[in-house]
Protein backbone atom coordinates (compact mmCIF):
# COMPACT_ATOMS: atom_id res chain seq x y z
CA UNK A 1 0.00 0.00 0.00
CA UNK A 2 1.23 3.72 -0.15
CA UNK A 3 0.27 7.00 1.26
CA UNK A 4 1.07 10.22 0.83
CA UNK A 5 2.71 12.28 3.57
CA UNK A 6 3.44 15.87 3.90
CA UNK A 7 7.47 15.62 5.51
CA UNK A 8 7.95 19.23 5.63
CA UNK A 9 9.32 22.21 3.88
CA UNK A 10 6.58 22.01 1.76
CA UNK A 11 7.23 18.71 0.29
CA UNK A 12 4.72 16.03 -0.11
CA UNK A 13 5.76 12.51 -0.36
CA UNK A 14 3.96 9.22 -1.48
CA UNK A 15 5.64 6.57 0.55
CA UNK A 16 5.19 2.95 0.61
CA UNK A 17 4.15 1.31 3.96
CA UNK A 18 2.55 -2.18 4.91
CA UNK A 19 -0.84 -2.19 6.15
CA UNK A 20 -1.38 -2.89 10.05
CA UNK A 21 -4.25 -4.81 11.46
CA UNK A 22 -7.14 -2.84 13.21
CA UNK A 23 -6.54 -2.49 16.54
CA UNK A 24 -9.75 -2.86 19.07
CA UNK A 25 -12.26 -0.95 18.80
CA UNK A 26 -11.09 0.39 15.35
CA UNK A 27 -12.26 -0.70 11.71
CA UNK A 28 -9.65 -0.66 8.67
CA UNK A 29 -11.11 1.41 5.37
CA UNK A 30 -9.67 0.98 2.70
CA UNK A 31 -10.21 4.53 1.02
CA UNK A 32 -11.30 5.43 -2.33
CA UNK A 33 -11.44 8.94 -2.28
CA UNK A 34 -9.96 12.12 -0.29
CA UNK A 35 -10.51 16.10 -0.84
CA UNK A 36 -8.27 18.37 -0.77
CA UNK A 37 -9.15 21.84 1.44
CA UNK A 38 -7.62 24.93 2.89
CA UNK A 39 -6.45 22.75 6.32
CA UNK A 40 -4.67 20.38 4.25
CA UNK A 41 -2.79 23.38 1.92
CA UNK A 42 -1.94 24.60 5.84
CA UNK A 43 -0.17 21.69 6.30
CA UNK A 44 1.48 21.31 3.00
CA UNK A 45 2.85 24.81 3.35
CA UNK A 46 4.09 24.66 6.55
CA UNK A 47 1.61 26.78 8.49
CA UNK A 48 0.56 23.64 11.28
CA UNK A 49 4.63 22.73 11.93
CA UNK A 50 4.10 23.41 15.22
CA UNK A 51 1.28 21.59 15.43
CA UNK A 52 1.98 18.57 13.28
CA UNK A 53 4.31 15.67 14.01
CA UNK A 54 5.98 14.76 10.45
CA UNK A 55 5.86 12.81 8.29
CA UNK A 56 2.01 13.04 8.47
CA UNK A 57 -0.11 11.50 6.36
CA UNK A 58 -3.19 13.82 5.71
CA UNK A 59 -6.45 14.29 4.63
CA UNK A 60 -9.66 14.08 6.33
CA UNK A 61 -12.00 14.59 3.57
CA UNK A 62 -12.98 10.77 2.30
CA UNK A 63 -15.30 8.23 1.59
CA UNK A 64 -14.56 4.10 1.37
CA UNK A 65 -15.38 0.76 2.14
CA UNK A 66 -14.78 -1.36 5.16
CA UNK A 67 -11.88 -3.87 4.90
CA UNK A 68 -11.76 -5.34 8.03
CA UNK A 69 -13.27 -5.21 11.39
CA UNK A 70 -11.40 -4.98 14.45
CA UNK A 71 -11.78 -6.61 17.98
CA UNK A 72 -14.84 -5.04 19.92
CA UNK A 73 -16.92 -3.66 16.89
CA UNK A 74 -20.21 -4.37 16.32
CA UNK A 75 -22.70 -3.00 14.19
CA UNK A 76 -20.04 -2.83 10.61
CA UNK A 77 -19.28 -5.01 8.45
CA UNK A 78 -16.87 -6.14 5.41
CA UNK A 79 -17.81 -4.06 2.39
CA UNK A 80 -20.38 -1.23 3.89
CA UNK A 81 -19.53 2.00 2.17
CA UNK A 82 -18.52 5.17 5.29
CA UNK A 83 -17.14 8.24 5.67
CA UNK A 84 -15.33 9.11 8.92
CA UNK A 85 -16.07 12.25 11.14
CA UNK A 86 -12.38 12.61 12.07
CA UNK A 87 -12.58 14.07 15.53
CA UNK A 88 -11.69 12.37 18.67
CA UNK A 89 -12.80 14.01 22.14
CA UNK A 90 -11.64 12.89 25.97
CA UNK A 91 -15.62 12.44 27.00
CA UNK A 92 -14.00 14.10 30.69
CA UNK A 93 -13.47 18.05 29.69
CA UNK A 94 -15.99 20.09 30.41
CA UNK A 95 -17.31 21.06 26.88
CA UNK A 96 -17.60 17.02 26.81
CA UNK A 97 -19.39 17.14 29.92
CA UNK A 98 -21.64 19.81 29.40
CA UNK A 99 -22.88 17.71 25.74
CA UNK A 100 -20.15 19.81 23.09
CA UNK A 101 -17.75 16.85 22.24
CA UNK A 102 -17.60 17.96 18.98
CA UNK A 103 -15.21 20.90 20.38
CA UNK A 104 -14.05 19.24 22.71
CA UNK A 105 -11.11 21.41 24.61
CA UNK A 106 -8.56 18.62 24.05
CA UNK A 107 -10.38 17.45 20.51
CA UNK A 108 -7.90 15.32 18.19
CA UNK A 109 -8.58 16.32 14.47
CA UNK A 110 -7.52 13.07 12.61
CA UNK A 111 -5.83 13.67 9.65
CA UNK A 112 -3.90 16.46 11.19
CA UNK A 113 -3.18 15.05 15.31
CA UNK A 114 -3.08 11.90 13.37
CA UNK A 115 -2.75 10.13 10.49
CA UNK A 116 -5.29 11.12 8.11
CA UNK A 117 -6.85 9.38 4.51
CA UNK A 118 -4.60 9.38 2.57
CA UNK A 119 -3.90 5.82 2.53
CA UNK A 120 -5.01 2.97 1.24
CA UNK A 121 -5.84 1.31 4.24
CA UNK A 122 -6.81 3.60 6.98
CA UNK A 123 -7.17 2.54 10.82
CA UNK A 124 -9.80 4.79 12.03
CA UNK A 125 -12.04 3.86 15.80
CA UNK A 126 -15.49 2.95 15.38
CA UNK A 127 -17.44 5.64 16.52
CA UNK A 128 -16.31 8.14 13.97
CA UNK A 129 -17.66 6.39 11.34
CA UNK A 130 -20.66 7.40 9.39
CA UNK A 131 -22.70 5.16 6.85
CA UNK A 132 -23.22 6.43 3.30
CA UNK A 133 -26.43 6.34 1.74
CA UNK A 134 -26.92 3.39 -0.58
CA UNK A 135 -26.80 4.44 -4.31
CA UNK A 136 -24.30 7.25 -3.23
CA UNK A 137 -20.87 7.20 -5.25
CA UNK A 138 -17.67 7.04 -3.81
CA UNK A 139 -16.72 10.07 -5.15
CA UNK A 140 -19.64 12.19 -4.53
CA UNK A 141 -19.57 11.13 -0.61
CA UNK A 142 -15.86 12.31 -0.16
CA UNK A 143 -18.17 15.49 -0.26
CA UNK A 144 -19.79 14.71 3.11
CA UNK A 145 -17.26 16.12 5.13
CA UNK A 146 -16.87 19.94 3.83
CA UNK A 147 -21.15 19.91 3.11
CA UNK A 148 -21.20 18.53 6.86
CA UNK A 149 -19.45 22.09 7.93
CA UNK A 150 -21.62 24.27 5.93
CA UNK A 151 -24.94 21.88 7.62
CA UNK A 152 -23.06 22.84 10.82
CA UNK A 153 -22.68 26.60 9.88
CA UNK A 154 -26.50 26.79 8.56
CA UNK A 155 -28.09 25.72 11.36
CA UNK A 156 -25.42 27.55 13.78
CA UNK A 157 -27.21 30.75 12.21
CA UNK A 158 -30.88 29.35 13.11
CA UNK A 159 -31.09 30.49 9.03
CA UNK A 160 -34.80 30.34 8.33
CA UNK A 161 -36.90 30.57 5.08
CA UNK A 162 -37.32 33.78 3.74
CA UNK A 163 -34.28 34.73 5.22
CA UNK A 164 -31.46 37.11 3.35
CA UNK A 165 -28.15 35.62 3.75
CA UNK A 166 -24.85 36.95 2.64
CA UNK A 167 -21.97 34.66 2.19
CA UNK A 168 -18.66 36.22 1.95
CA UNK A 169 -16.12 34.48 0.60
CA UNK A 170 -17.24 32.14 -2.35
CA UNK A 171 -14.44 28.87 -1.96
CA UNK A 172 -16.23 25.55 -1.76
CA UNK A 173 -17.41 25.71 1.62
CA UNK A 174 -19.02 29.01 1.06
CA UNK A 175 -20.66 27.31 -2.22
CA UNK A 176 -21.63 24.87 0.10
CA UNK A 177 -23.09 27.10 2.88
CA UNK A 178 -24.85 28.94 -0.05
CA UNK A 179 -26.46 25.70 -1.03
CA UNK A 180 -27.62 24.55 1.56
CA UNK A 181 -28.85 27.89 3.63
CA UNK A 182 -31.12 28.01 -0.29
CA UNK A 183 -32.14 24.65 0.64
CA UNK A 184 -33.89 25.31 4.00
CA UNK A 185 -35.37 28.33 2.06
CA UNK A 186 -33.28 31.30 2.34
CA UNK A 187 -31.96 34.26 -0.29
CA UNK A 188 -28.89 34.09 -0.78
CA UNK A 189 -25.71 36.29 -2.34
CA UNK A 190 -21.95 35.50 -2.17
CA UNK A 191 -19.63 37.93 -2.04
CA UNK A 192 -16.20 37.15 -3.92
CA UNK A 193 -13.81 38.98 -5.57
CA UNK A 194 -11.91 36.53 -7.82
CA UNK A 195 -13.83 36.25 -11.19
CA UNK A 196 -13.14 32.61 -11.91
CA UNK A 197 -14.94 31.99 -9.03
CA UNK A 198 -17.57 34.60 -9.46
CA UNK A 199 -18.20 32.79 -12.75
CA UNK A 200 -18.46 29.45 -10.82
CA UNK A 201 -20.94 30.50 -8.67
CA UNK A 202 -23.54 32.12 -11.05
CA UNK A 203 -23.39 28.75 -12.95
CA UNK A 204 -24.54 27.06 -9.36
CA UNK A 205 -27.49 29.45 -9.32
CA UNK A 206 -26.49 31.99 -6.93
CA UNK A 207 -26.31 35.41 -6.95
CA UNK A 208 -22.53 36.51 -7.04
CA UNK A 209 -21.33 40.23 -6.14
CA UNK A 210 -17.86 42.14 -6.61
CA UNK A 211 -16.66 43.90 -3.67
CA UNK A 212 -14.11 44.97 -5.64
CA UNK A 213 -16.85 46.96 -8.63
CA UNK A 214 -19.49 47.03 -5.63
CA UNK A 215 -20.10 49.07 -2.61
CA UNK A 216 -21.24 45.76 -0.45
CA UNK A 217 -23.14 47.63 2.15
CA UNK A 218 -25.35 49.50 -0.43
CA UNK A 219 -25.95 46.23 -2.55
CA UNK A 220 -27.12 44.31 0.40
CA UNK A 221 -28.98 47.47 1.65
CA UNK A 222 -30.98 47.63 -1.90
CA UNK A 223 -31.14 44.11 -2.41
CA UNK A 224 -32.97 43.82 1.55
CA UNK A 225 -35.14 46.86 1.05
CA UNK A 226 -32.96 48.64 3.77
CA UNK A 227 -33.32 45.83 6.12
CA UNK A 228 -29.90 44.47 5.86
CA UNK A 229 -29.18 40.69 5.79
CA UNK A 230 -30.80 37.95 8.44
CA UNK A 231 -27.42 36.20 9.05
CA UNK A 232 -24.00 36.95 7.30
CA UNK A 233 -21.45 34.21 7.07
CA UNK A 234 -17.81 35.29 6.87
CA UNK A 235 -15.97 32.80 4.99
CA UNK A 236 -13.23 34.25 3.44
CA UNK A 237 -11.04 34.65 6.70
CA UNK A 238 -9.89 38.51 5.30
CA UNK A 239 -9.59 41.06 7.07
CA UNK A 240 -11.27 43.12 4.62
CA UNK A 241 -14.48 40.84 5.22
CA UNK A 242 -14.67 41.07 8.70
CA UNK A 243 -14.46 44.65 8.53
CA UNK A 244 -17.96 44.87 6.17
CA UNK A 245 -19.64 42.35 8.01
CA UNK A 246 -21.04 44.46 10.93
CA UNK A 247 -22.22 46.85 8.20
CA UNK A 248 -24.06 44.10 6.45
CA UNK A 249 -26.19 42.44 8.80
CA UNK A 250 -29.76 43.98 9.94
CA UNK A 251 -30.84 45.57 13.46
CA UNK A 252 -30.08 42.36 15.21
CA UNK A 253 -28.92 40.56 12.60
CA UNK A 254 -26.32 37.49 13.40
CA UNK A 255 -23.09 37.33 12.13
CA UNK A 256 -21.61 33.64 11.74
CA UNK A 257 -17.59 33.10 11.83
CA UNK A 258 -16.38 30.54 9.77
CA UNK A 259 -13.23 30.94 8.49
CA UNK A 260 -9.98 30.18 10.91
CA UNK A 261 -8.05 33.82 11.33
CA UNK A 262 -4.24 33.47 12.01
CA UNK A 263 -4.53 37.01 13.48
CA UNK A 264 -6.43 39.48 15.36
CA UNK A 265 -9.46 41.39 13.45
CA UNK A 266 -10.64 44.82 13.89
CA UNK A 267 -14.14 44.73 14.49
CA UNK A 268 -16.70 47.63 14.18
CA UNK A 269 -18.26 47.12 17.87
CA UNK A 270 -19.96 50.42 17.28
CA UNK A 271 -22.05 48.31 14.33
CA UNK A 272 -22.66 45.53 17.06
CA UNK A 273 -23.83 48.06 19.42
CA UNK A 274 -26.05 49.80 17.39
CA UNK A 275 -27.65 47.39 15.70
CA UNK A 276 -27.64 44.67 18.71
CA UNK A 277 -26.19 42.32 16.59
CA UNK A 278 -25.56 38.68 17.30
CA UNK A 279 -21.57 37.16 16.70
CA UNK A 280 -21.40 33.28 16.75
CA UNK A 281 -18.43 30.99 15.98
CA UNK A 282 -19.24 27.50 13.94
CA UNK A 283 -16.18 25.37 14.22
CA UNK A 284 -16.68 21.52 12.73
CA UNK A 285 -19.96 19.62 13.09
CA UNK A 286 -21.97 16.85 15.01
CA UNK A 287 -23.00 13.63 13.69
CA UNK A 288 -26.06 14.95 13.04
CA UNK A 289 -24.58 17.29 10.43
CA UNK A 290 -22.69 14.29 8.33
CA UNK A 291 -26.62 12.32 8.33
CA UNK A 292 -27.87 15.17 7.10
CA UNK A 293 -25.05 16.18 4.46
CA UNK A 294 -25.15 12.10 3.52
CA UNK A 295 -28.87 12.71 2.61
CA UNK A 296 -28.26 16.03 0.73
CA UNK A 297 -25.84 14.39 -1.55
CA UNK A 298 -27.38 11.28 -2.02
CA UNK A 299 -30.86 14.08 -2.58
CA UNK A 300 -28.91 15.61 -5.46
CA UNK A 301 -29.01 18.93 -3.59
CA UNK A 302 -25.65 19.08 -3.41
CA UNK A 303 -24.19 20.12 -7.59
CA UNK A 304 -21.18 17.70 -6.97
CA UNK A 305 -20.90 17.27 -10.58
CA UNK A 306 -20.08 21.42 -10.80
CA UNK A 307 -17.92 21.24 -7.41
CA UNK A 308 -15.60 18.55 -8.37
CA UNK A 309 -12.79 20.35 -10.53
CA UNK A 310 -10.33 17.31 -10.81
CA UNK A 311 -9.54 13.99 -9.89
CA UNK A 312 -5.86 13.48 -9.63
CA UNK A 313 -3.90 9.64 -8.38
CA UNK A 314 -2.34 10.19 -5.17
CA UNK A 315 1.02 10.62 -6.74
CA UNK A 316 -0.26 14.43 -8.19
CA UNK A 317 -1.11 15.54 -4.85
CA UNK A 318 1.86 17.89 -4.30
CA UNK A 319 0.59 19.73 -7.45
CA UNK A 320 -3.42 19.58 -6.56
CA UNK A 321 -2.15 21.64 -3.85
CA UNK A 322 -0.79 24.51 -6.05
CA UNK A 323 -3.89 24.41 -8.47
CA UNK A 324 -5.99 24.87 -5.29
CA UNK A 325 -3.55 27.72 -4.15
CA UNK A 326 -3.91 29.79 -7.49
CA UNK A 327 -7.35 29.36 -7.14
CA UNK A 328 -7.54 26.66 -10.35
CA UNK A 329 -9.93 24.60 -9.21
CA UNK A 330 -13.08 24.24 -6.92
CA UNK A 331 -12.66 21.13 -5.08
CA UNK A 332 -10.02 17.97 -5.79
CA UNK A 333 -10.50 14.85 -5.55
CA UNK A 334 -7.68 12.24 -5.01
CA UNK A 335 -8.10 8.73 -6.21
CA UNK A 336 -6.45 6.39 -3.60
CA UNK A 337 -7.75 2.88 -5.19
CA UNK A 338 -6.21 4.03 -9.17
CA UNK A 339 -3.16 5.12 -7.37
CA UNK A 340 -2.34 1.65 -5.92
CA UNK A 341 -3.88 -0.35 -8.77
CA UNK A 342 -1.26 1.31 -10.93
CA UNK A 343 1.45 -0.01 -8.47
């Protein structure tokens, strides 16, 4: 079998390794497909060395069959088709205690704590694993992950129909938030400069705007008949965003933070004030959130068939990195199973 590792200084390396039998508790995978996202170009370019322990296989993104079943497991067997939630919590910290395992205050994030998909057998424990849909290709569920956020991030904004939502930042899981905040009913824009993408998202039916050609504040204002917008979704993780958020969002309005910032933001707290607006964070997801993202693929809600830009072996996954950087593609996919039967 083979993987491939990120080893450091931004090198990526597929490396040959024998496969291990599950231990207790655990299930072996053996994976068919892994995305690519902004955590794993962190990783690749060196951003997480302080965090990660090299080499580290990564990717967290996936979908694939079971291979084997360890000691302890019941409830799986040989051949069902999963995903994996790839979070780990104690069950003993207080956020565990008081029923938020999902950010748990000593969570592991597999993939990045530990070694992640990009295998082709994968070791994962029981629990996180989540059953696909029958009927639901392989390479449509290694979307259940990133929809599973944006499920997360919808109903972290209690959006409801009728609602005006502004997304800002228009990468695939602000596509994703898009789609599914339409789904429960909602009008939705996306804010995003870069006209590739701009031209990405009016082909998935949604209203793009350029903050770059468009005062944001007066669009939104116009488009909400001076309301403003229910629930704003910063995405992006710019500065620049942050800073027009408070100016978006109607007389309490809620403003939902997505995207991870590496740095401090200036906030307009006068905006906040004023308009008694709401701020939440929406950090990963619950089980819940994969069911329902399994069902909204499997649905055909989700325009996978638009999202998925490539499918590379795992031997081109140095390079899927840079054509995600330079913004060449929406979402990549990384064939694990042609990868090893072109050993």
């Amino acid at each position: 079998m083979r993987s491939a590792a990120y080893t450091g200084n931004g090198t990526v390396e597929v490396l040959p390794s024998e496969p291990v039998p599950p231990p207790s508790g655990h299930v072996q995978v053996r994976v068919a497909f892994v995305g690519l996202c902004g955590t794993d170009l962190h990783i690749v370019h060196g951003a997480m060395d302080a965090r990660v322990t090299t080499p580290l296989i990564f990717g967290h993104e996936m979908s694939g069959t079971i291979e084997e079943v360890g000691e302890g497991v019941a409830g799986w067997s040989t051949g069902d088709a999963v995903t994996v939630m790839p979070l780990a919590w104690d069950g003993t910290c207080p956020a565990c205690l008081g029923g938020h395992q999902h950010i748990c205050q000593n969570l592991e994030f597999i993939g990045i704590d530990s070694p992640g998909a990009l295998q082709t057998l994968w070791n994962v424990p029981a629990h996180t694993l989540v059953a696909l849909p029958a009927g639901l290709a392989l390479d449509v569920a290694a979307l259940v992950e990133p929809t599973a956020v944006a499920v997360h991030d919808v109903r972290r904004g209690e959006v409801a129909p009728g609602d005006h939502v502004v997304v800002l930042g228009g990468g695939p899981i602000g596509v994703l938030i898009a789609t599914v905040a339409r789904h429960v009913g909602a009008i939705v824009a996306i804010v995003e400069p870069d006209p590739h993408r701009r031209a990405k998202i009016e082909q998935l039916g949604h209203v793009a705007v350029d903050p770059g050609s468009t005062d944001q504040a007066a669009w939104v204002a116009a488009w909400t008949d001076g309301a403003g917008a229910d629930v704003v979704f910063e995405v992006s993780g710019a500065a620049a965003a942050v800073a027009a958020a408070t100016g978006l969002a109607k007389v309490r309005g809620t403003i939902v933070v997505v995207a991870i910032h590496g740095a401090p933001r200036e906030v307009d707290l006068r905006q906040i004030f004023w308009r008694e607006l709401r701020i939440l964070g929406a950090r990963v997801y619950e089980r819940s959130d994969f069911e329902t993202a399994s069902s909204l693929l499997a649905d055909g809600v989700v325009p996978s068939e638009l999202l998925i830009s490539q499918v590379v072996p795992l031997t081109a996954v140095r390079a899927a990195v840079d054509d995600l950087e330079r913004g060449l593609a929406m979402k990549i996919l990384v064939d694990v199973a042609a990868t090893e039967s072109a050993k």
